[in-house]
C-alpha atoms as a PDB file:
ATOM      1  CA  UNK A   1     172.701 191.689 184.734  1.00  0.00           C
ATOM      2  CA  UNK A   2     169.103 189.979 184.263  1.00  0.00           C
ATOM      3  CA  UNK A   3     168.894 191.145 180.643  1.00  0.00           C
ATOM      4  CA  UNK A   4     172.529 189.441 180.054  1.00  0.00           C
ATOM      5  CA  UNK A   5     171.541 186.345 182.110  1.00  0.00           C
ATOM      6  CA  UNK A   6     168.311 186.318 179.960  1.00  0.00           C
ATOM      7  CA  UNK A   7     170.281 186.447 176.797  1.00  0.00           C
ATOM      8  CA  UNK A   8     172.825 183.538 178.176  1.00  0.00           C
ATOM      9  CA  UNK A   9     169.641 181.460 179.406  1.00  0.00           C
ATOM     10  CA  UNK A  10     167.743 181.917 175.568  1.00  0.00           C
ATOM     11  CA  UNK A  11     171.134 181.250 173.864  1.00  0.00           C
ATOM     12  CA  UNK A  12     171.559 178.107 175.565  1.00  0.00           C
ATOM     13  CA  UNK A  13     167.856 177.234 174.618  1.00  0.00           C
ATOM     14  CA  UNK A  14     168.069 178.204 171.328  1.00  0.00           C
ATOM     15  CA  UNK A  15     171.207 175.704 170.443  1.00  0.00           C
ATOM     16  CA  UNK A  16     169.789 172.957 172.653  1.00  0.00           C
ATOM     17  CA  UNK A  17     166.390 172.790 171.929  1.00  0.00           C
ATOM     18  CA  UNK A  18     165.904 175.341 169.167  1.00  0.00           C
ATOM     19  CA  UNK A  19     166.390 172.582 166.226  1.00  0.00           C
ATOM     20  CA  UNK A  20     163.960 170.142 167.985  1.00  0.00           C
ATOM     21  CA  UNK A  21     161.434 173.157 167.476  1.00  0.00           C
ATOM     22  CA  UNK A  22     162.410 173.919 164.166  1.00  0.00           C
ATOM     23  CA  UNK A  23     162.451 170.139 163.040  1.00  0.00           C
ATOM     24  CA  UNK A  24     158.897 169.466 164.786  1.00  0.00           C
ATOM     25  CA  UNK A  25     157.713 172.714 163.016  1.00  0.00           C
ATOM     26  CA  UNK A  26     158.871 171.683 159.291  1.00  0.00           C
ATOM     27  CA  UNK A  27     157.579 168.080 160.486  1.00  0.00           C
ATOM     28  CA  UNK A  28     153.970 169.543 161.401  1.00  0.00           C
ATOM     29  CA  UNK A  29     153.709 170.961 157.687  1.00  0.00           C
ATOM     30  CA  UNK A  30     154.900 168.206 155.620  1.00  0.00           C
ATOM     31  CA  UNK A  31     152.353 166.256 157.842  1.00  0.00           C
ATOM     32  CA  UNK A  32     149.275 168.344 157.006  1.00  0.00           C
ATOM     33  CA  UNK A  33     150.527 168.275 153.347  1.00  0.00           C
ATOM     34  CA  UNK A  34     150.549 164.644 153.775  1.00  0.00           C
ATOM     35  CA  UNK A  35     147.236 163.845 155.480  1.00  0.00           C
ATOM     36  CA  UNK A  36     145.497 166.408 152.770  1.00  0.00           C
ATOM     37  CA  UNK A  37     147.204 163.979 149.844  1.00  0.00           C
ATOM     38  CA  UNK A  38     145.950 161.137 151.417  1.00  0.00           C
ATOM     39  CA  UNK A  39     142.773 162.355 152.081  1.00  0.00           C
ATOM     40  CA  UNK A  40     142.225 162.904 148.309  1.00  0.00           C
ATOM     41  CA  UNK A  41     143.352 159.712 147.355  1.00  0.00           C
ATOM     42  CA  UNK A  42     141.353 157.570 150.128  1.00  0.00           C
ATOM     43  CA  UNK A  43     138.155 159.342 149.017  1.00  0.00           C
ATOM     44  CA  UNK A  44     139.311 158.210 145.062  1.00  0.00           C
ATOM     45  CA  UNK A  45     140.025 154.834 146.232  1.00  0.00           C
ATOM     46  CA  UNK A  46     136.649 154.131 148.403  1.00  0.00           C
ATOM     47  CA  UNK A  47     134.315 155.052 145.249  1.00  0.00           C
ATOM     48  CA  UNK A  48     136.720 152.944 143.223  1.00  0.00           C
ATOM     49  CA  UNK A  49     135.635 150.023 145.537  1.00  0.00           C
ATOM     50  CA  UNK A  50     132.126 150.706 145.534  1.00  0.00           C
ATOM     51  CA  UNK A  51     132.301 151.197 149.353  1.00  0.00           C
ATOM     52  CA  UNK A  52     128.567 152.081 150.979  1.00  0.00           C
ATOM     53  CA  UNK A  53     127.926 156.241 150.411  1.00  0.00           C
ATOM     54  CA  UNK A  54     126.650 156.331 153.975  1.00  0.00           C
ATOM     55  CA  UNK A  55     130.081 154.480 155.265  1.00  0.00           C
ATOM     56  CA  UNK A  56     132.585 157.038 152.993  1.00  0.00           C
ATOM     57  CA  UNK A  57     132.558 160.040 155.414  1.00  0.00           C
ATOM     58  CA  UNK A  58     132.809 157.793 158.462  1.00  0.00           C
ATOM     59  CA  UNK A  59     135.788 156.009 157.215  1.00  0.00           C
ATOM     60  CA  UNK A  60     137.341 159.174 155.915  1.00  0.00           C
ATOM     61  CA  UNK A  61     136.893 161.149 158.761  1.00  0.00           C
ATOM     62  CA  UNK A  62     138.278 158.405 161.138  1.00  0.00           C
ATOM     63  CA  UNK A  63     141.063 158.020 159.151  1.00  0.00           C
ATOM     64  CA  UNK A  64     142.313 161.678 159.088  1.00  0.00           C
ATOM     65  CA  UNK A  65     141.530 162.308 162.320  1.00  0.00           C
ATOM     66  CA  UNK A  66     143.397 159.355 163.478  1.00  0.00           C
ATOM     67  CA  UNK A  67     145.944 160.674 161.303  1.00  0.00           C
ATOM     68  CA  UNK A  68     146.062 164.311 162.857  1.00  0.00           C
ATOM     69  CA  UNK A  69     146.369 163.115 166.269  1.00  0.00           C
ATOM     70  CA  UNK A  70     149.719 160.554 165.529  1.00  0.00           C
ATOM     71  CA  UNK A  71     151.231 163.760 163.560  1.00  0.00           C
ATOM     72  CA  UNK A  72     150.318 166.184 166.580  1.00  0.00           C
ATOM     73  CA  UNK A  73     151.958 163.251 169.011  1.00  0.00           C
ATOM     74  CA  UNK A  74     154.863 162.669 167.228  1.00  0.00           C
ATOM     75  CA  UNK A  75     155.147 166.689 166.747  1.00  0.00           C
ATOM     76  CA  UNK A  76     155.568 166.919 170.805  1.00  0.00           C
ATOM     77  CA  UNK A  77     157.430 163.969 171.213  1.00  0.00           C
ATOM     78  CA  UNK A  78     159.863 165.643 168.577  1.00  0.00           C
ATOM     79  CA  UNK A  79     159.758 168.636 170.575  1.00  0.00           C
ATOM     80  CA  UNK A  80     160.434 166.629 173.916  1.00  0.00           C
ATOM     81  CA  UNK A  81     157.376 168.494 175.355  1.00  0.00           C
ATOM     82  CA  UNK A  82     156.000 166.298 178.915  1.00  0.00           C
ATOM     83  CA  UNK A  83     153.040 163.473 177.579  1.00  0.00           C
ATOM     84  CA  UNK A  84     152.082 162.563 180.917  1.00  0.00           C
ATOM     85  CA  UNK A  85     149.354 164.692 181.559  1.00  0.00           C
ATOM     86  CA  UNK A  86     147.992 164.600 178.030  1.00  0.00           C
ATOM     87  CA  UNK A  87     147.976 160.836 178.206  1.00  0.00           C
ATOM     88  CA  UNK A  88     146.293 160.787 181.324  1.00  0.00           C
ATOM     89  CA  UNK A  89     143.675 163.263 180.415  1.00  0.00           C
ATOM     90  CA  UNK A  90     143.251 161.375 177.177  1.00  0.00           C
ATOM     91  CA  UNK A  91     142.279 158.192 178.785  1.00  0.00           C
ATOM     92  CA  UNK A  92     139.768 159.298 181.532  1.00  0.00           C
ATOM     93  CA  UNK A  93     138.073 160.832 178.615  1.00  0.00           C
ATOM     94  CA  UNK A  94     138.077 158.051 176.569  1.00  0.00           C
ATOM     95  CA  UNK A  95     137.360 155.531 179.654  1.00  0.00           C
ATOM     96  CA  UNK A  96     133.952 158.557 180.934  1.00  0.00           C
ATOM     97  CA  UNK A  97     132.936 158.919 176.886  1.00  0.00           C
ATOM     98  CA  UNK A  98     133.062 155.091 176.463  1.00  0.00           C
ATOM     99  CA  UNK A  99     130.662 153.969 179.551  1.00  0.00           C
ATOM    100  CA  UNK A 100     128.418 156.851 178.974  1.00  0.00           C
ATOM    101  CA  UNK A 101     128.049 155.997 174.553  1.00  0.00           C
ATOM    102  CA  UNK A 102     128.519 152.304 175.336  1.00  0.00           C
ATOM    103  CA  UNK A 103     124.633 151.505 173.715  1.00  0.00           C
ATOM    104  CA  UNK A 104     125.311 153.918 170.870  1.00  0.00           C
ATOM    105  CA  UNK A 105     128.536 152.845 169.947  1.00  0.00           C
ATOM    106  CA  UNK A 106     126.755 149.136 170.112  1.00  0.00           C
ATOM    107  CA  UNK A 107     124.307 151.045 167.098  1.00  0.00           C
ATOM    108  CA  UNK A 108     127.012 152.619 165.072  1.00  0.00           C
ATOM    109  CA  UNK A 109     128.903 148.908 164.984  1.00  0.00           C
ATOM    110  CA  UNK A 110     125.756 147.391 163.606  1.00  0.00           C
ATOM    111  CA  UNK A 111     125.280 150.170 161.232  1.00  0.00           C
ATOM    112  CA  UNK A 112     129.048 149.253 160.314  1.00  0.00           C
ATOM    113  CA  UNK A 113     128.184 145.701 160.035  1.00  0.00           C
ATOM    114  CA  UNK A 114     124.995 146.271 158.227  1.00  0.00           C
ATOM    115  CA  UNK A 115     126.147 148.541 155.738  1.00  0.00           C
ATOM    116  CA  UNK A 116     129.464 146.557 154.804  1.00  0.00           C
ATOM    117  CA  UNK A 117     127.896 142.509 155.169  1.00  0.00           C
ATOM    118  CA  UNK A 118     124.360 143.808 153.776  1.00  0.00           C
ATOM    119  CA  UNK A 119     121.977 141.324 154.589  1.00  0.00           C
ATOM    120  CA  UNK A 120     119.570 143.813 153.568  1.00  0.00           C
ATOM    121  CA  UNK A 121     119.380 146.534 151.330  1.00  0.00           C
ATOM    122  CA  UNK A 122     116.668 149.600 150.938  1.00  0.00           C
ATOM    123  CA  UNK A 123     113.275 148.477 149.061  1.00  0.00           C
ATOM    124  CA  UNK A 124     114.345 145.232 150.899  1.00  0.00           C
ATOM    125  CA  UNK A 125     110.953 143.671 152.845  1.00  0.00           C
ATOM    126  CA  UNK A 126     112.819 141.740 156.172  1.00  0.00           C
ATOM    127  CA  UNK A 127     110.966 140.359 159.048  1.00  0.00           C
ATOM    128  CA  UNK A 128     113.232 141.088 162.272  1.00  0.00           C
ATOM    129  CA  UNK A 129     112.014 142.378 166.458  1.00  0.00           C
ATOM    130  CA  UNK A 130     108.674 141.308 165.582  1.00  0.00           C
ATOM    131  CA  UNK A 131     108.218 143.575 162.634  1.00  0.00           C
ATOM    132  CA  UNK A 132     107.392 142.861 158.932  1.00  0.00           C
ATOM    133  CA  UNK A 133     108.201 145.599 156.511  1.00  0.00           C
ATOM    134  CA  UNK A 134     110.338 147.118 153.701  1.00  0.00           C
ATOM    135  CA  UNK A 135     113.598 148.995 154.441  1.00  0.00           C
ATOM    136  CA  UNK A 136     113.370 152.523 153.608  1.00  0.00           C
ATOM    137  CA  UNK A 137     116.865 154.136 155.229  1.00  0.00           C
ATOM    138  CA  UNK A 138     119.731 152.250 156.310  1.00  0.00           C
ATOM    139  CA  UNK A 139     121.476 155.374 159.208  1.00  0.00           C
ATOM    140  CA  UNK A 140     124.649 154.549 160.687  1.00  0.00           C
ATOM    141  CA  UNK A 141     122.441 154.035 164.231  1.00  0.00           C
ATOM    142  CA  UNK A 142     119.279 152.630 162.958  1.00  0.00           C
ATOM    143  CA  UNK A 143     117.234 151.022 160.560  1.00  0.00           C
ATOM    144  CA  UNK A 144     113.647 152.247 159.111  1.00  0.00           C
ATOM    145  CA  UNK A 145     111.102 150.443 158.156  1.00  0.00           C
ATOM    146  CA  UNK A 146     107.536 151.119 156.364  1.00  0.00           C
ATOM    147  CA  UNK A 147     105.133 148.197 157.512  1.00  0.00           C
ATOM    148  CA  UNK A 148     101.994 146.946 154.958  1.00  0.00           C
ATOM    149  CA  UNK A 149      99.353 148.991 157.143  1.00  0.00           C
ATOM    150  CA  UNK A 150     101.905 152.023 156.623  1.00  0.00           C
ATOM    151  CA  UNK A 151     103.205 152.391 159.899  1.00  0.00           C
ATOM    152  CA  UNK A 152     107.437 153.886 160.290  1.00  0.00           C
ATOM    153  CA  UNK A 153     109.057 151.565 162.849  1.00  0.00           C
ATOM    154  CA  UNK A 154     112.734 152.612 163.934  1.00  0.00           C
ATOM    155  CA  UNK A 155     114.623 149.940 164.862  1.00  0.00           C
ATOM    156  CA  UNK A 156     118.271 150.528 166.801  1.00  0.00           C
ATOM    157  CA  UNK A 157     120.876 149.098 164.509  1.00  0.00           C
ATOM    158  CA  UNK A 158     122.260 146.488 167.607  1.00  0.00           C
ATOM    159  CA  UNK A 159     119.367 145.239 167.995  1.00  0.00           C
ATOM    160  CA  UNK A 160     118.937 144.348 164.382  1.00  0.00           C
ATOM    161  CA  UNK A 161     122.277 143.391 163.526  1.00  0.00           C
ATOM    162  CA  UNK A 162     122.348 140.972 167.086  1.00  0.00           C
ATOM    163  CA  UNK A 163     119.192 138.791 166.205  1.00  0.00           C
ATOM    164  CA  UNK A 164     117.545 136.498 163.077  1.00  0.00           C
ATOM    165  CA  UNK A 165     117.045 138.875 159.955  1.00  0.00           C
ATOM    166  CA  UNK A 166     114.545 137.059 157.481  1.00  0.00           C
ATOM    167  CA  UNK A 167     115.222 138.996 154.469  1.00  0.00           C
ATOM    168  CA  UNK A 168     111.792 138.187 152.209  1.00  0.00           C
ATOM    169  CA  UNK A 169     112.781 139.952 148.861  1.00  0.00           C
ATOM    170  CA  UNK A 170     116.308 138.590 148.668  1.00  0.00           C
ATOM    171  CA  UNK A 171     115.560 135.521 146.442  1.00  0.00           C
ATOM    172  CA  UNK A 172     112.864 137.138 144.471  1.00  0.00           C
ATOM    173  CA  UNK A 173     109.810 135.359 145.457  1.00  0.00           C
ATOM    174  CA  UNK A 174     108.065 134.245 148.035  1.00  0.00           C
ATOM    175  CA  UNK A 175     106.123 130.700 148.828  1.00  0.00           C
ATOM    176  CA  UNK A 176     102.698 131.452 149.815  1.00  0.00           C
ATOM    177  CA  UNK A 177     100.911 128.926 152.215  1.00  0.00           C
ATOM    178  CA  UNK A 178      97.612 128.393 153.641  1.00  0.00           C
ATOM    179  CA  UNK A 179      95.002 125.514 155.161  1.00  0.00           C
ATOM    180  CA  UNK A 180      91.447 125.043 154.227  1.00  0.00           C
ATOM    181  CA  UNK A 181      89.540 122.482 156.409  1.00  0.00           C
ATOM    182  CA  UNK A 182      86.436 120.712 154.750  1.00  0.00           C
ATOM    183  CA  UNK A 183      84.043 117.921 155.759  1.00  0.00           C
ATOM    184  CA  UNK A 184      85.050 114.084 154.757  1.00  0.00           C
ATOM    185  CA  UNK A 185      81.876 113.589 152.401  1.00  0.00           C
ATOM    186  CA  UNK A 186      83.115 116.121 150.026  1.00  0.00           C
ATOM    187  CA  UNK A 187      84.551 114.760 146.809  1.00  0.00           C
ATOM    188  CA  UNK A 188      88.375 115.480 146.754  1.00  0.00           C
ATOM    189  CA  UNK A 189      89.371 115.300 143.618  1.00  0.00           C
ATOM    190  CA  UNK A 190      86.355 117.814 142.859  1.00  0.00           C
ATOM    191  CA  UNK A 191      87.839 120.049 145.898  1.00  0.00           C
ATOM    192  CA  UNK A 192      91.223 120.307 144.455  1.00  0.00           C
ATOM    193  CA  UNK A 193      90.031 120.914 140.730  1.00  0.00           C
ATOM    194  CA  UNK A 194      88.084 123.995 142.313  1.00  0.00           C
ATOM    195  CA  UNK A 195      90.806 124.856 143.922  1.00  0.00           C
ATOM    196  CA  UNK A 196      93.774 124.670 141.011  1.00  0.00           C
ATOM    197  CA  UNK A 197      91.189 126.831 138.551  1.00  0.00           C
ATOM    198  CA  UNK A 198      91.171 129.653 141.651  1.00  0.00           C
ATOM    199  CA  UNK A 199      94.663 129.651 141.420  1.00  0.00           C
ATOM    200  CA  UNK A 200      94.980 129.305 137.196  1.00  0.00           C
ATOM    201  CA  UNK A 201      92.477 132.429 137.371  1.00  0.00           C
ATOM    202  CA  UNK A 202      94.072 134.443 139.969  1.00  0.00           C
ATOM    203  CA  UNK A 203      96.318 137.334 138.981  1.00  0.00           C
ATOM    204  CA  UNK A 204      99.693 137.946 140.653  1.00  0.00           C
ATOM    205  CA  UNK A 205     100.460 134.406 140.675  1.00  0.00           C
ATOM    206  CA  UNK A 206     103.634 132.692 139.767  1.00  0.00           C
ATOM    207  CA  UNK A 207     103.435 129.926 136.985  1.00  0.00           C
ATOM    208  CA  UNK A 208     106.613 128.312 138.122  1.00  0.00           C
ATOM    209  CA  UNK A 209     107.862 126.633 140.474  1.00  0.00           C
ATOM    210  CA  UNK A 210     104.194 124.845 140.650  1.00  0.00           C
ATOM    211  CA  UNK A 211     101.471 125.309 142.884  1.00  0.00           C
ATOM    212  CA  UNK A 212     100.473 122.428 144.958  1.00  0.00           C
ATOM    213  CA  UNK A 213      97.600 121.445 146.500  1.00  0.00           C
ATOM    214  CA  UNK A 214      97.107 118.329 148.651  1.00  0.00           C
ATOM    215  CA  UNK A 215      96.131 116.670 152.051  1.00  0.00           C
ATOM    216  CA  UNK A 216      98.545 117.510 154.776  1.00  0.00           C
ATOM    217  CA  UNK A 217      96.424 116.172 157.933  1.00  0.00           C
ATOM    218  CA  UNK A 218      93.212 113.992 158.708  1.00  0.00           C
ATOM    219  CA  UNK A 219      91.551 114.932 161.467  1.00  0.00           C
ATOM    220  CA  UNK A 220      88.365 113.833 163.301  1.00  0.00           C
ATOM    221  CA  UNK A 221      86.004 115.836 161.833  1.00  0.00           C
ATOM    222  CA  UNK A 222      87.192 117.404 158.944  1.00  0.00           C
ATOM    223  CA  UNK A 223      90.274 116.797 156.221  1.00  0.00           C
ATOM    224  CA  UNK A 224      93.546 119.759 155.950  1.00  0.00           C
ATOM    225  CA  UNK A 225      93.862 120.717 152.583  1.00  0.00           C
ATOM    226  CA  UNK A 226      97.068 122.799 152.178  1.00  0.00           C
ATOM    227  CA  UNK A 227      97.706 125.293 149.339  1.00  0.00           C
ATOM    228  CA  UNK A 228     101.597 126.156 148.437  1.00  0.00           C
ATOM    229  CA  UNK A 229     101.695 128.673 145.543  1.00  0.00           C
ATOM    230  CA  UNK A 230     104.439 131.419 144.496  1.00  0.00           C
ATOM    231  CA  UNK A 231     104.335 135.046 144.534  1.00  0.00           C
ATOM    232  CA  UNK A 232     106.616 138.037 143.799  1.00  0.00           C
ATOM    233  CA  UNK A 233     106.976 139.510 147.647  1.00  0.00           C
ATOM    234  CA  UNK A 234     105.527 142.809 147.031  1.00  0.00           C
ATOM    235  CA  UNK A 235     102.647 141.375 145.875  1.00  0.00           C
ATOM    236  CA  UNK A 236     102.215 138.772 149.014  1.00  0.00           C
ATOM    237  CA  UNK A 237      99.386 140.062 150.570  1.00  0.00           C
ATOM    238  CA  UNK A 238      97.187 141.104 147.562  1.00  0.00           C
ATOM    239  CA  UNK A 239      97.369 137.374 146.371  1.00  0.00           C
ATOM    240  CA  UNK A 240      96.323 135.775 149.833  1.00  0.00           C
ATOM    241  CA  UNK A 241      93.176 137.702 149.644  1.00  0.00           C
ATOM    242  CA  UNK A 242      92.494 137.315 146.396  1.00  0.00           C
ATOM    243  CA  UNK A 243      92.905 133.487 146.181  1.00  0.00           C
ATOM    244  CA  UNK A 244      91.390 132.806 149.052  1.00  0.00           C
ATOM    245  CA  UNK A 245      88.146 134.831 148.410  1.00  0.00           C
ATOM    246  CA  UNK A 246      88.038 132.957 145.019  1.00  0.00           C
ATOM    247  CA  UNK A 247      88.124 129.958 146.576  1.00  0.00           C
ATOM    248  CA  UNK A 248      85.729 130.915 148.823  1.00  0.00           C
ATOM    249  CA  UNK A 249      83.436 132.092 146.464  1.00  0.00           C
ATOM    250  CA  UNK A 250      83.687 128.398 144.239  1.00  0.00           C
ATOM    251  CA  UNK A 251      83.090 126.089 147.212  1.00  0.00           C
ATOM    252  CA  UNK A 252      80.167 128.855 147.998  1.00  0.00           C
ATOM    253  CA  UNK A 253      79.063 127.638 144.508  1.00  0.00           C
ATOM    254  CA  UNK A 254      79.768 124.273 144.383  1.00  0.00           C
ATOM    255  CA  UNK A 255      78.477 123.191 147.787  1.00  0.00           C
ATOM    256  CA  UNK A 256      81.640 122.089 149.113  1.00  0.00           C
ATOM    257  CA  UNK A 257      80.666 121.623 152.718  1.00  0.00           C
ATOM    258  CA  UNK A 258      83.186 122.491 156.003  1.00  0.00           C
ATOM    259  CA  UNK A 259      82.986 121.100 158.723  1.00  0.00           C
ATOM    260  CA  UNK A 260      80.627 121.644 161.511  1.00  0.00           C
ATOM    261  CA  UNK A 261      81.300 123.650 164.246  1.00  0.00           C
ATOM    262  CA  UNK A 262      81.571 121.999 167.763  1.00  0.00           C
END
């Protein structure tokens, strides 16, 4: 009696919810088919566009595993198998993964960000949190940077992407500016001669745009001279010292006098 009862109960299973089963089966396939084909062509159409090598595998992988989970739903939905408990374990995870990541998921957007609007690129020299260096990896999380004194600062990509970026290698050269002070009784026109044949003699220079050199404040004691010349960034620092120890070294020679102390 319990076999034939079994039989009965199975039969009526198999006609009622048998083809659901079969159709959410033959569904599941074609899907995976699918999703592999799509996969193939994403991946074809991403290095078409040039897209970021270190943004391909995210956007891949979130797109087929997006893509796995709507073919598993609609798989049990087919199958008229009970979502309530799924959903609900679904969203506490999602709700406990979200407060607990909510820092590092602020990285990985900046990474995002970073990587797609690229207001810097690697070799790039940027000034941003207080630190002056050249890009050396762009991660999905953070940002390194090799300073001039050869230091490795890490900086957390939310950080960077949330606050000013000066980007110093972007336009392909850099303005380089400095003050000399000097007493009134020296001779200006002989100042700035001494100074424009330091700069015509110093290497690393740029000829255009021109250098200038001219008053830019009178004090009580002494005259501002400022000096505005050009450089190629990476060569910033080398030029600063070199011009101004050249110019150091003529007024030395020429008896340009500064002014006194106190």
């Amino acid at each position: 009696m319990e076999v034939k009862e079994f039989y009965q109960m199975f039969h009526v299973w198999l006609i009622t919810k048998g083809p659901k089963y079969v159709a959410g089966i033959i569904i599941f396939f074609i899907g995976l088919w699918l999703i592999r084909f799509l996969r193939t062509r994403l991946r074809d159409r991403m290095l078409k566009r040039g897209i970021h090598s270190s943004l391909q595998p995210f956007f891949l992988s979130l797109t087929i595993t997006s893509l796995y989970v709507l073919l598993v739903i609609w798989v049990m939905n087919i199958m008229t198998w009970e979502m309530t408990i799924f959903t609900t374990i679904i969203g506490a995870f999602s709700v406990a993964a979200g407060l607990a990541l909510s820092g590092t998921f602020q990285n990985f957007a900046g990474g995002v960000l970073i990587l797609l609007l690229k207001p810097f690129e690697l070799d790039d020299s940027i000034v941003a949190q207080g630190q002056d260096g050249r890009v050396t990896s762009i991660q999905m999380f953070y940002t390194v940077l090799i300073t001039a004194d050869n230091k490795q600062v890490i900086i957390p990509n939310g950080k960077l992407f949330n606050e000013v970026i000066v980007n110093v290698t972007r336009e392909g050269r850099r303005r380089l500016d400095f003050e000399i002070k000097i007493a009134y009784a020296n001779d200006l026109d002989k100042v700035k001669a001494i100074i424009n044949n330091a700069i015509n003699t110093t290497e690393n220079l740029l000829d255009e745009p021109a250098a200038r050199v001219g008053i830019i404040s009178m004090e009580i004691d002494s005259v501002r001279i400022t000096i505005n010349v050009w450089v190629v960034p990476a060569n910033f620092l080398t030029a600063k010292i070199d011009l101004q120890e050249k110019i150091f070294k003529e007024f030395s020679a020429n008896g340009v006098a500064f002014p006194k102390a106190g």
